[in-house]
N, C-alpha and C. Protein backbone atom coordinates (compact mmCIF):
# COMPACT_ATOMS: atom_id res chain seq x y z
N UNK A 1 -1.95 -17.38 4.52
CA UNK A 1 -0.57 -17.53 4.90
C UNK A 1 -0.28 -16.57 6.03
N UNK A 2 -0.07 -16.80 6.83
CA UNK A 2 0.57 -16.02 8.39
C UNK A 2 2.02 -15.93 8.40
N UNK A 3 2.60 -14.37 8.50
CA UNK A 3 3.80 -14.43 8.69
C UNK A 3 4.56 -14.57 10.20
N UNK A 4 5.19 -15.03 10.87
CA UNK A 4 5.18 -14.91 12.08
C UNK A 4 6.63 -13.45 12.90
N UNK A 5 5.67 -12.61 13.17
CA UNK A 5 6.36 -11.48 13.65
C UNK A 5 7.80 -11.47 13.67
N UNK A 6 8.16 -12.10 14.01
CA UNK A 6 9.70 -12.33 14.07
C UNK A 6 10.37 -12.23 12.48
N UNK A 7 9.69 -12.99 11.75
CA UNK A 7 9.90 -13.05 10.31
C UNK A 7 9.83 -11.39 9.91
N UNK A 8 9.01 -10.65 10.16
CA UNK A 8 8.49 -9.56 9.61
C UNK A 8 9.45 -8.30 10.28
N UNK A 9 9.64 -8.69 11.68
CA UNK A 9 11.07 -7.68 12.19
C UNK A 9 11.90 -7.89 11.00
N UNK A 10 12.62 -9.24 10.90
CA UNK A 10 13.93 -9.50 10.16
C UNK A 10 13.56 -8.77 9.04
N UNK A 11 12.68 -8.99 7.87
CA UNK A 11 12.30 -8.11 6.67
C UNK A 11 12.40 -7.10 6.88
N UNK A 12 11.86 -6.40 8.03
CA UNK A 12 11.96 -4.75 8.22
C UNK A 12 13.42 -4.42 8.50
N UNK A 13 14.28 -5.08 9.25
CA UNK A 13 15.42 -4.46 9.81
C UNK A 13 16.34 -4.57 8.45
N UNK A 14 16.76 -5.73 7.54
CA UNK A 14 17.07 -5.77 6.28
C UNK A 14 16.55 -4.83 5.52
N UNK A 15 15.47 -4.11 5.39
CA UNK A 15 15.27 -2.75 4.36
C UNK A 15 15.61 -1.84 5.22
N UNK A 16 15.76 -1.33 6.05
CA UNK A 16 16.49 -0.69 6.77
C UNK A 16 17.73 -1.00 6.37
N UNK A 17 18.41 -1.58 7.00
CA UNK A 17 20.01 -1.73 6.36
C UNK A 17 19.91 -1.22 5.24
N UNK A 18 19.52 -1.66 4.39
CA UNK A 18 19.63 -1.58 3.01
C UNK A 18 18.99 -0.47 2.25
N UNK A 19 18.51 0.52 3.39
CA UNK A 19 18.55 1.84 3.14
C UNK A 19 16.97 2.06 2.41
N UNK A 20 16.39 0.97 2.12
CA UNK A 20 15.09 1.22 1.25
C UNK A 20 14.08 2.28 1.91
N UNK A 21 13.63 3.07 1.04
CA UNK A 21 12.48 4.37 1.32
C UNK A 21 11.85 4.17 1.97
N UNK A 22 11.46 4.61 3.19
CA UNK A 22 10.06 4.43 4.26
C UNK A 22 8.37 4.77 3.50
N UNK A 23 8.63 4.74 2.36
CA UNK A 23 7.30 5.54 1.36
C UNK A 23 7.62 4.80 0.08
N UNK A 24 8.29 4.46 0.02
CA UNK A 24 8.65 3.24 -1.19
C UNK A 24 8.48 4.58 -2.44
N UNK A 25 8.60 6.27 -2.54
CA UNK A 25 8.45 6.64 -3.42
C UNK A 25 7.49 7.96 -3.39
N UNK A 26 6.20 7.26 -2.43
CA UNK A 26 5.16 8.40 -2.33
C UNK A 26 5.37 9.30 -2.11
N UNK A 27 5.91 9.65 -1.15
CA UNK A 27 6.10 10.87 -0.77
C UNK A 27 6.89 11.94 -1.89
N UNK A 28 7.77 11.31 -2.42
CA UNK A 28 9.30 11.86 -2.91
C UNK A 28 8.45 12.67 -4.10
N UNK A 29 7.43 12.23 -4.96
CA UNK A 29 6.94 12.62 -5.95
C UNK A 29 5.59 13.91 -5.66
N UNK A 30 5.46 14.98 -6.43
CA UNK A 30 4.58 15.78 -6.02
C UNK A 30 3.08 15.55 -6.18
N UNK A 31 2.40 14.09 -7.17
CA UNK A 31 1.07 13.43 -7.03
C UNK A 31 1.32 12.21 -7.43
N UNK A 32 0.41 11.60 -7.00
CA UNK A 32 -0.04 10.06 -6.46
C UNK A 32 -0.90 9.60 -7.72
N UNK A 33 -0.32 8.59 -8.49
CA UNK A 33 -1.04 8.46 -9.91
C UNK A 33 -1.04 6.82 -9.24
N UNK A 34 -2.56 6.59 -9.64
CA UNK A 34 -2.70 5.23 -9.31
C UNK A 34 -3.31 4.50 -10.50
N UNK A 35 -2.67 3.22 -10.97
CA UNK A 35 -3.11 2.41 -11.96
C UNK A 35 -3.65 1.15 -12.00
N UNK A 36 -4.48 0.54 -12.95
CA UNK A 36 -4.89 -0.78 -12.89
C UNK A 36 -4.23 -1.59 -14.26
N UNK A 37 -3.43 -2.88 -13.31
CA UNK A 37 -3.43 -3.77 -14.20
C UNK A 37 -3.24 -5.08 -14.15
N UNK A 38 -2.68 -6.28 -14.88
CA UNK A 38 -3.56 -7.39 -14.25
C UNK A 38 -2.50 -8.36 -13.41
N UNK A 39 -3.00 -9.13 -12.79
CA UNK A 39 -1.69 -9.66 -12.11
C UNK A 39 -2.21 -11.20 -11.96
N UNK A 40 -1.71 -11.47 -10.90
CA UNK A 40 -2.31 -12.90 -10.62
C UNK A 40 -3.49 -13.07 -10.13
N UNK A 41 -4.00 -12.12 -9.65
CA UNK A 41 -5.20 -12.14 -8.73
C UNK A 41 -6.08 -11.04 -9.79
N UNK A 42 -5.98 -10.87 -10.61
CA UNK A 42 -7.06 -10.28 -11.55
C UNK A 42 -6.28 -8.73 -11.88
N UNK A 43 -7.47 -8.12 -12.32
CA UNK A 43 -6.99 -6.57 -12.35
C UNK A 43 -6.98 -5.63 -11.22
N UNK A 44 -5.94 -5.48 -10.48
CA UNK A 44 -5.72 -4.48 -8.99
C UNK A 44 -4.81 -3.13 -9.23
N UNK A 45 -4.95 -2.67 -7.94
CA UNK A 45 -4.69 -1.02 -8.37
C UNK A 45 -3.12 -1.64 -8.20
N UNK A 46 -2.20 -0.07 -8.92
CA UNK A 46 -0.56 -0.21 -8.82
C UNK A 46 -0.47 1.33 -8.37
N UNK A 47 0.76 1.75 -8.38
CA UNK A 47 1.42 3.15 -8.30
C UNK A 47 1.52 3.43 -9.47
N UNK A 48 1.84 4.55 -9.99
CA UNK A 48 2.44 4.77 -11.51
C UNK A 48 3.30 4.48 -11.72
N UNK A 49 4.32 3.69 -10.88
CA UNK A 49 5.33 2.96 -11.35
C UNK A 49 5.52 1.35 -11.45
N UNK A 50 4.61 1.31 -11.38
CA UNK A 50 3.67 -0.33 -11.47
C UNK A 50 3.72 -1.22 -10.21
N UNK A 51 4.15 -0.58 -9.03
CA UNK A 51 4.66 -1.13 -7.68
C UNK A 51 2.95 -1.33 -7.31
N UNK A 52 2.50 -2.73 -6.68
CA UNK A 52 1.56 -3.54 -6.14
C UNK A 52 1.05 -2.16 -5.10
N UNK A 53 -0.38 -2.11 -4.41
CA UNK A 53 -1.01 -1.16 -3.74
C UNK A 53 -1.35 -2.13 -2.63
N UNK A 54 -1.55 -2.33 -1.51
CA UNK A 54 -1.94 -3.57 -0.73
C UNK A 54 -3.44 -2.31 0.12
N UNK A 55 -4.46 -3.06 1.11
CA UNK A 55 -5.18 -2.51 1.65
C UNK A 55 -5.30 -3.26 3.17
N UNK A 56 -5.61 -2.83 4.65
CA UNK A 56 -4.82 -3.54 5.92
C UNK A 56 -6.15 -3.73 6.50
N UNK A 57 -6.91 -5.39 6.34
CA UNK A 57 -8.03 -5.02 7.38
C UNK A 57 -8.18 -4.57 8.81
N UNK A 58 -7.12 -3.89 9.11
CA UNK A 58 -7.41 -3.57 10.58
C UNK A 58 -7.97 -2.14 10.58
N UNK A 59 -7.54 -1.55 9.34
CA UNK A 59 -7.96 -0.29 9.57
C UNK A 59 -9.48 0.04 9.28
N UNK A 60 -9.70 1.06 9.88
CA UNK A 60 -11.32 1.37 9.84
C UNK A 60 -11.34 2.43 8.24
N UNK A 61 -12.70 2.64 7.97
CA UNK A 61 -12.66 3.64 7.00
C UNK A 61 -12.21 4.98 7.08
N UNK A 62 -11.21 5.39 6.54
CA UNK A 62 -10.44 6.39 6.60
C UNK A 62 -9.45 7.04 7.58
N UNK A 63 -9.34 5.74 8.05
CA UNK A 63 -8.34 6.19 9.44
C UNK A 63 -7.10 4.32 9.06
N UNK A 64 -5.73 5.18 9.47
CA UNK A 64 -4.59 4.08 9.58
C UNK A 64 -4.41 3.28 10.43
N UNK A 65 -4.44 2.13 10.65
CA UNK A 65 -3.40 1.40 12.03
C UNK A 65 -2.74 0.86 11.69
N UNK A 66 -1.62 1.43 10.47
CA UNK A 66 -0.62 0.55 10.87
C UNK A 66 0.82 2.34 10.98
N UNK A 67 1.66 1.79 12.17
CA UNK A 67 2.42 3.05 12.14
C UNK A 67 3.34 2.13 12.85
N UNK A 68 4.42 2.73 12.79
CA UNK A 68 5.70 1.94 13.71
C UNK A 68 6.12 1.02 12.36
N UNK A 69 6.33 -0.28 13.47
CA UNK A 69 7.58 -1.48 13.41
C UNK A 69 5.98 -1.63 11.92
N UNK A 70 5.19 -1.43 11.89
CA UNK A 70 3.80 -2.01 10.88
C UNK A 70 4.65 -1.50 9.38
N UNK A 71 4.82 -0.14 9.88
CA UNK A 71 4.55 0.98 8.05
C UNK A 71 5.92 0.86 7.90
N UNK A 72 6.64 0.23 8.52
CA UNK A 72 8.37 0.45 8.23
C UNK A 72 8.25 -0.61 7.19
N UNK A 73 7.37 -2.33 7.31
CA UNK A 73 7.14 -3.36 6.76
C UNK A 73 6.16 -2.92 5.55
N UNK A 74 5.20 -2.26 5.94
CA UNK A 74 4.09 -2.10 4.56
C UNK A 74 4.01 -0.69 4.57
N UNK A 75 4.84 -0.01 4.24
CA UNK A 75 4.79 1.48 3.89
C UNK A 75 3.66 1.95 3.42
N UNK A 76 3.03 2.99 4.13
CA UNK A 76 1.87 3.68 3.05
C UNK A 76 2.61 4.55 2.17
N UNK A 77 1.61 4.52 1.16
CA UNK A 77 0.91 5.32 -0.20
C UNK A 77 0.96 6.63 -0.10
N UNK A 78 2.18 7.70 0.01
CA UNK A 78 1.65 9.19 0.55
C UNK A 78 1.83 9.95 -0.81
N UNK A 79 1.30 10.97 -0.43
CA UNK A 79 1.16 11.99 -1.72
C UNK A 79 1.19 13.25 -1.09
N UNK A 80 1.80 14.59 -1.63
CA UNK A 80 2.12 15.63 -1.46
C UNK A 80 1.66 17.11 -2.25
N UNK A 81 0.81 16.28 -3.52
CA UNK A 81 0.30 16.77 -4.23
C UNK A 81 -0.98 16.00 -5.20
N UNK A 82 -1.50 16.84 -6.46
CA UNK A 82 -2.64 15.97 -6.56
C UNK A 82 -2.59 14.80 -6.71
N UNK A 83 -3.89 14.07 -6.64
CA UNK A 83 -4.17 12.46 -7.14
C UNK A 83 -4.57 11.88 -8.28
N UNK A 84 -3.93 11.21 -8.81
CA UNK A 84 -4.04 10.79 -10.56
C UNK A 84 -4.80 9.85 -10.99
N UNK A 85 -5.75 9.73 -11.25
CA UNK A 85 -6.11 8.49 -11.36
C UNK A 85 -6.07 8.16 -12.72
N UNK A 86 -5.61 7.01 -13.53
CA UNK A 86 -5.58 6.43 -15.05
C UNK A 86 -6.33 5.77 -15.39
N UNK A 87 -6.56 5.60 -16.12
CA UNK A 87 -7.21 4.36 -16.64
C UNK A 87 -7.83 3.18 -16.23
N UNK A 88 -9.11 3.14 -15.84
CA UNK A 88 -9.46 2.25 -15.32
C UNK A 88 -9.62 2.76 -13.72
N UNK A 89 -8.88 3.22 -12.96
CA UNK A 89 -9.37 3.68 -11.91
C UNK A 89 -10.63 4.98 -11.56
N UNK A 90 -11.25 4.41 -11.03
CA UNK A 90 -12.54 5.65 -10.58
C UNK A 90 -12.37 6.44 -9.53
N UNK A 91 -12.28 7.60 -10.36
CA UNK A 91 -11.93 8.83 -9.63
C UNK A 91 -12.63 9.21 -8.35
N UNK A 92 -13.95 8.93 -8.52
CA UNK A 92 -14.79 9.35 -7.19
C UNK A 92 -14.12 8.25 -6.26
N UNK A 93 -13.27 7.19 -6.01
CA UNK A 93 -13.13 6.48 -5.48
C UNK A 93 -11.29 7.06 -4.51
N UNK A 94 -10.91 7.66 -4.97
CA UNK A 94 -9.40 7.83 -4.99
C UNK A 94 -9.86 9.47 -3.92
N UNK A 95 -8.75 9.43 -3.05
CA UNK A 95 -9.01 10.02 -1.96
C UNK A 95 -7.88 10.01 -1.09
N UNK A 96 -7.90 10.66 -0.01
CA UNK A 96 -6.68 10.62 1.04
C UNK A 96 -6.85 11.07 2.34
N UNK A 97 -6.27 10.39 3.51
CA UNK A 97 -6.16 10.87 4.89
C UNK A 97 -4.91 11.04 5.49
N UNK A 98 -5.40 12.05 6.60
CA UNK A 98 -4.03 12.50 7.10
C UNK A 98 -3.69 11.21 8.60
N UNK A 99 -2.19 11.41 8.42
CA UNK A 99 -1.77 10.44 9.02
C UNK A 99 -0.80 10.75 10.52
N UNK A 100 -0.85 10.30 11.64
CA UNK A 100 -0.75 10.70 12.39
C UNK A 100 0.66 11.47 12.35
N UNK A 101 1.53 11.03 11.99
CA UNK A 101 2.74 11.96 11.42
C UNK A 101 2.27 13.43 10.74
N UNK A 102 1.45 13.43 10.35
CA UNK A 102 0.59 14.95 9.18
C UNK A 102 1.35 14.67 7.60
N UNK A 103 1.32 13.38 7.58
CA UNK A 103 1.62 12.99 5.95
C UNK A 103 0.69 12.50 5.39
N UNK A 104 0.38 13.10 4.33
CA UNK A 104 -0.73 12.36 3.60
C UNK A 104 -1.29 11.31 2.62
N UNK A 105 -1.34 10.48 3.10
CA UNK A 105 -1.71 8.73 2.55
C UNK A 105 -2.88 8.57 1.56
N UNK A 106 -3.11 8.22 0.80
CA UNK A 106 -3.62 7.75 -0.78
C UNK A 106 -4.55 7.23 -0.30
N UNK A 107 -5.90 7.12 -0.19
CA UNK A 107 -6.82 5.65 -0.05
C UNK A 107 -7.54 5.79 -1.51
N UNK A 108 -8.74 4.37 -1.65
CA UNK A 108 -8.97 4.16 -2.63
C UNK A 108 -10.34 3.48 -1.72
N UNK A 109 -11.67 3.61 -2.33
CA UNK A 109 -12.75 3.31 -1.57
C UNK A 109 -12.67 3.35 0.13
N UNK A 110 -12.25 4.53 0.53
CA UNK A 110 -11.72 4.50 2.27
C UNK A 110 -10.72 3.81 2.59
N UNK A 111 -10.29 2.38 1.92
CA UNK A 111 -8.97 1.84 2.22
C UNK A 111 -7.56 2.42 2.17
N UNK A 112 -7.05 2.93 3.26
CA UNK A 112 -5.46 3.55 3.05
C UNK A 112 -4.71 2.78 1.80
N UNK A 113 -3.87 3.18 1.48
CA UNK A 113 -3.06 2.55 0.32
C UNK A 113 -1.40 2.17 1.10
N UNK A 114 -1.03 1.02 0.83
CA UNK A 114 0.22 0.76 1.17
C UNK A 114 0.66 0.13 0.34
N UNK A 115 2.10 -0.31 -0.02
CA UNK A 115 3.16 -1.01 -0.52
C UNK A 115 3.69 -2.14 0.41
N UNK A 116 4.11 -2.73 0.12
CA UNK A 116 4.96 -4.17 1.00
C UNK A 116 6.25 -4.22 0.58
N UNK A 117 7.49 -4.05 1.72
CA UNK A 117 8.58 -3.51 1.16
C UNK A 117 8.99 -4.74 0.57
N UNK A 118 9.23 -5.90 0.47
CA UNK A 118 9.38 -6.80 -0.14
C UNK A 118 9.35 -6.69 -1.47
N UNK A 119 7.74 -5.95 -2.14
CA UNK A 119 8.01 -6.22 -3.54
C UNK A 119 9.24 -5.44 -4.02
N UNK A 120 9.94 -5.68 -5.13
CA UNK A 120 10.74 -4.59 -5.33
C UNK A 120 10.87 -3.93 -6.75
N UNK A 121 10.00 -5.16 -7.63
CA UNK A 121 9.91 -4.68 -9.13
C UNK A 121 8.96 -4.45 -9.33
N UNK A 122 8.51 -4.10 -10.60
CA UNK A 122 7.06 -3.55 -10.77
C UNK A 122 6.09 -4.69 -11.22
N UNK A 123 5.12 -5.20 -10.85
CA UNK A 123 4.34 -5.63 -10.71
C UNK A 123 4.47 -7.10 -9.98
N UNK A 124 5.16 -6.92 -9.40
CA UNK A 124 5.64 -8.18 -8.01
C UNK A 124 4.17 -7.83 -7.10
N UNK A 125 4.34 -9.17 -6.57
CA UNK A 125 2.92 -9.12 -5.75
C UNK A 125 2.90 -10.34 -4.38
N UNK A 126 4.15 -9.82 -3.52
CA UNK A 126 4.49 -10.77 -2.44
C UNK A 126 3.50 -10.87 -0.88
N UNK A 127 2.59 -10.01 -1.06
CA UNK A 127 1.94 -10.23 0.06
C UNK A 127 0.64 -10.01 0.33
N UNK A 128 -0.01 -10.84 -0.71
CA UNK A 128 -1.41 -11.08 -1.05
C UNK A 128 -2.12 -12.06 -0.21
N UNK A 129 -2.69 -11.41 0.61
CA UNK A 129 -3.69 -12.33 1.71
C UNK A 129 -2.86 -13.02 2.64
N UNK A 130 -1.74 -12.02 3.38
CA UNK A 130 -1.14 -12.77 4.39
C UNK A 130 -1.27 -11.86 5.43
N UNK A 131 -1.46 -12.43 6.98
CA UNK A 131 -1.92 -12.18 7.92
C UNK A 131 -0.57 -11.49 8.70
N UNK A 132 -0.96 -10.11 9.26
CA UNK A 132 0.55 -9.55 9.89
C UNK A 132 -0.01 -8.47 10.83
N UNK A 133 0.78 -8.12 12.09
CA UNK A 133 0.31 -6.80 12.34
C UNK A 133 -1.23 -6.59 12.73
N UNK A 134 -2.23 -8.09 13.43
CA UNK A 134 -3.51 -8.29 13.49
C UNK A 134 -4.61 -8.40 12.46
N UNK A 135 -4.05 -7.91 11.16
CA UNK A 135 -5.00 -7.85 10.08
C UNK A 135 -4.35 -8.67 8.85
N UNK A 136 -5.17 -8.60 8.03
CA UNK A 136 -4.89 -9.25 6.81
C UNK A 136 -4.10 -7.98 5.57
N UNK A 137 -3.69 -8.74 4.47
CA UNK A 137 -2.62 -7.39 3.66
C UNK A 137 -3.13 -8.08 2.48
N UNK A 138 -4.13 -7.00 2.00
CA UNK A 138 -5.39 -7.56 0.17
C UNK A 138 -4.45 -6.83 -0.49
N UNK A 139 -4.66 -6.92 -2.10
CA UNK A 139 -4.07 -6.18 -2.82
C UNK A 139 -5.89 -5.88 -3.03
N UNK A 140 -6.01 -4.76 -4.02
CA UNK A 140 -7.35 -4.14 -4.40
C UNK A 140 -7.66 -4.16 -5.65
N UNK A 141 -8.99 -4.27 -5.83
CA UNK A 141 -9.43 -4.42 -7.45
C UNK A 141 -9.70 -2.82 -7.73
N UNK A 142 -10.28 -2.73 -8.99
CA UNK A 142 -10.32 -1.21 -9.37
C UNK A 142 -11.94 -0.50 -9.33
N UNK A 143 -12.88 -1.67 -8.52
CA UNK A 143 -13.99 -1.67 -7.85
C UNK A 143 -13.76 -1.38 -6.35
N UNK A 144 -12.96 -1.10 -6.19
CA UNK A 144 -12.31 -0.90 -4.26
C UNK A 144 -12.65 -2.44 -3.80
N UNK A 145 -13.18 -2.93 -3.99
CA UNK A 145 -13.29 -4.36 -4.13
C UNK A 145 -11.72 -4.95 -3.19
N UNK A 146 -11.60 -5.65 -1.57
CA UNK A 146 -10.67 -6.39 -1.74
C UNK A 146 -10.29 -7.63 -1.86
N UNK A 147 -9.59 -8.05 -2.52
CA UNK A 147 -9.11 -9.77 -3.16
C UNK A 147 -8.98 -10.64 -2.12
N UNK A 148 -9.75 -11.43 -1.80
CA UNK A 148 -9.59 -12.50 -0.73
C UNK A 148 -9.25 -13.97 -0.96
């Protein structure tokens, strides 16, 4: 499914209005607890508040591209303190890079971690394998594995 840019301004400028978090959360909290559980597309990582994790094929291993008009739409994953991993997630896998701002973003097998401001409840899952921003937007299995 391809969203067409224009579509994806309008989504961004509406959470804007509407005041929604540029971090959907990450940041605000002092560690980054990441969970697995099951959705439509199998068992994929969440936040600890059960909010969907997405992963951006454009980015390389351990480095971001999405910043701007991108992260306003799919917010990364930041953390300010330690990283949690629960149940089911593998710890050697859970990790983080710094982001050109000097905020620090969540990855999970080298994949940055983001949110899609769209979802808004917990375990909503609106932007699974849709094309935006040059790359594709996976949600992730708890193998770093992404869902295609």
């Amino acid at each position: 499914m391809r969203i067409p840019l224009s579509l994806i301004a309008a989504f961004t400028a509406v959470a804007v209005i509407a005041g929604a978090p540029s971090t959907a959360g990450g940041a605000d909290s002092a560690a980054a607890t990441l969970t697995v559980h099951g959705s439509d597309y199998g068992q994929i990582l969440f936040d600890g508040r059960g909010r969907a994790l997405y992963a951006f094929t454009r980015d390389s291993r351990g480095r971001s591209a999405c910043s701007g008009a991108c992260a306003a739409a799919w917010p990364p994953y930041l953390a300010r303190g330690a990283l949690r991993p629960a149940a089911g997630v593998r710890a050697s896998l859970l990790g983080s890079i710094r982001r050109g701002d000097g905020t620090r973003q969540v990855t999970y097998a080298g994949h940055p971690l983001y949110y899609y401001v769209r979802d808004r409840r917990p375990g909503e899952v609106r932007c699974q394998n849709v094309f935006g921003f040059g790359g594709l937007w996976l949600v992730v299995r708890a193998s770093g594995r992404l869902v295609r």
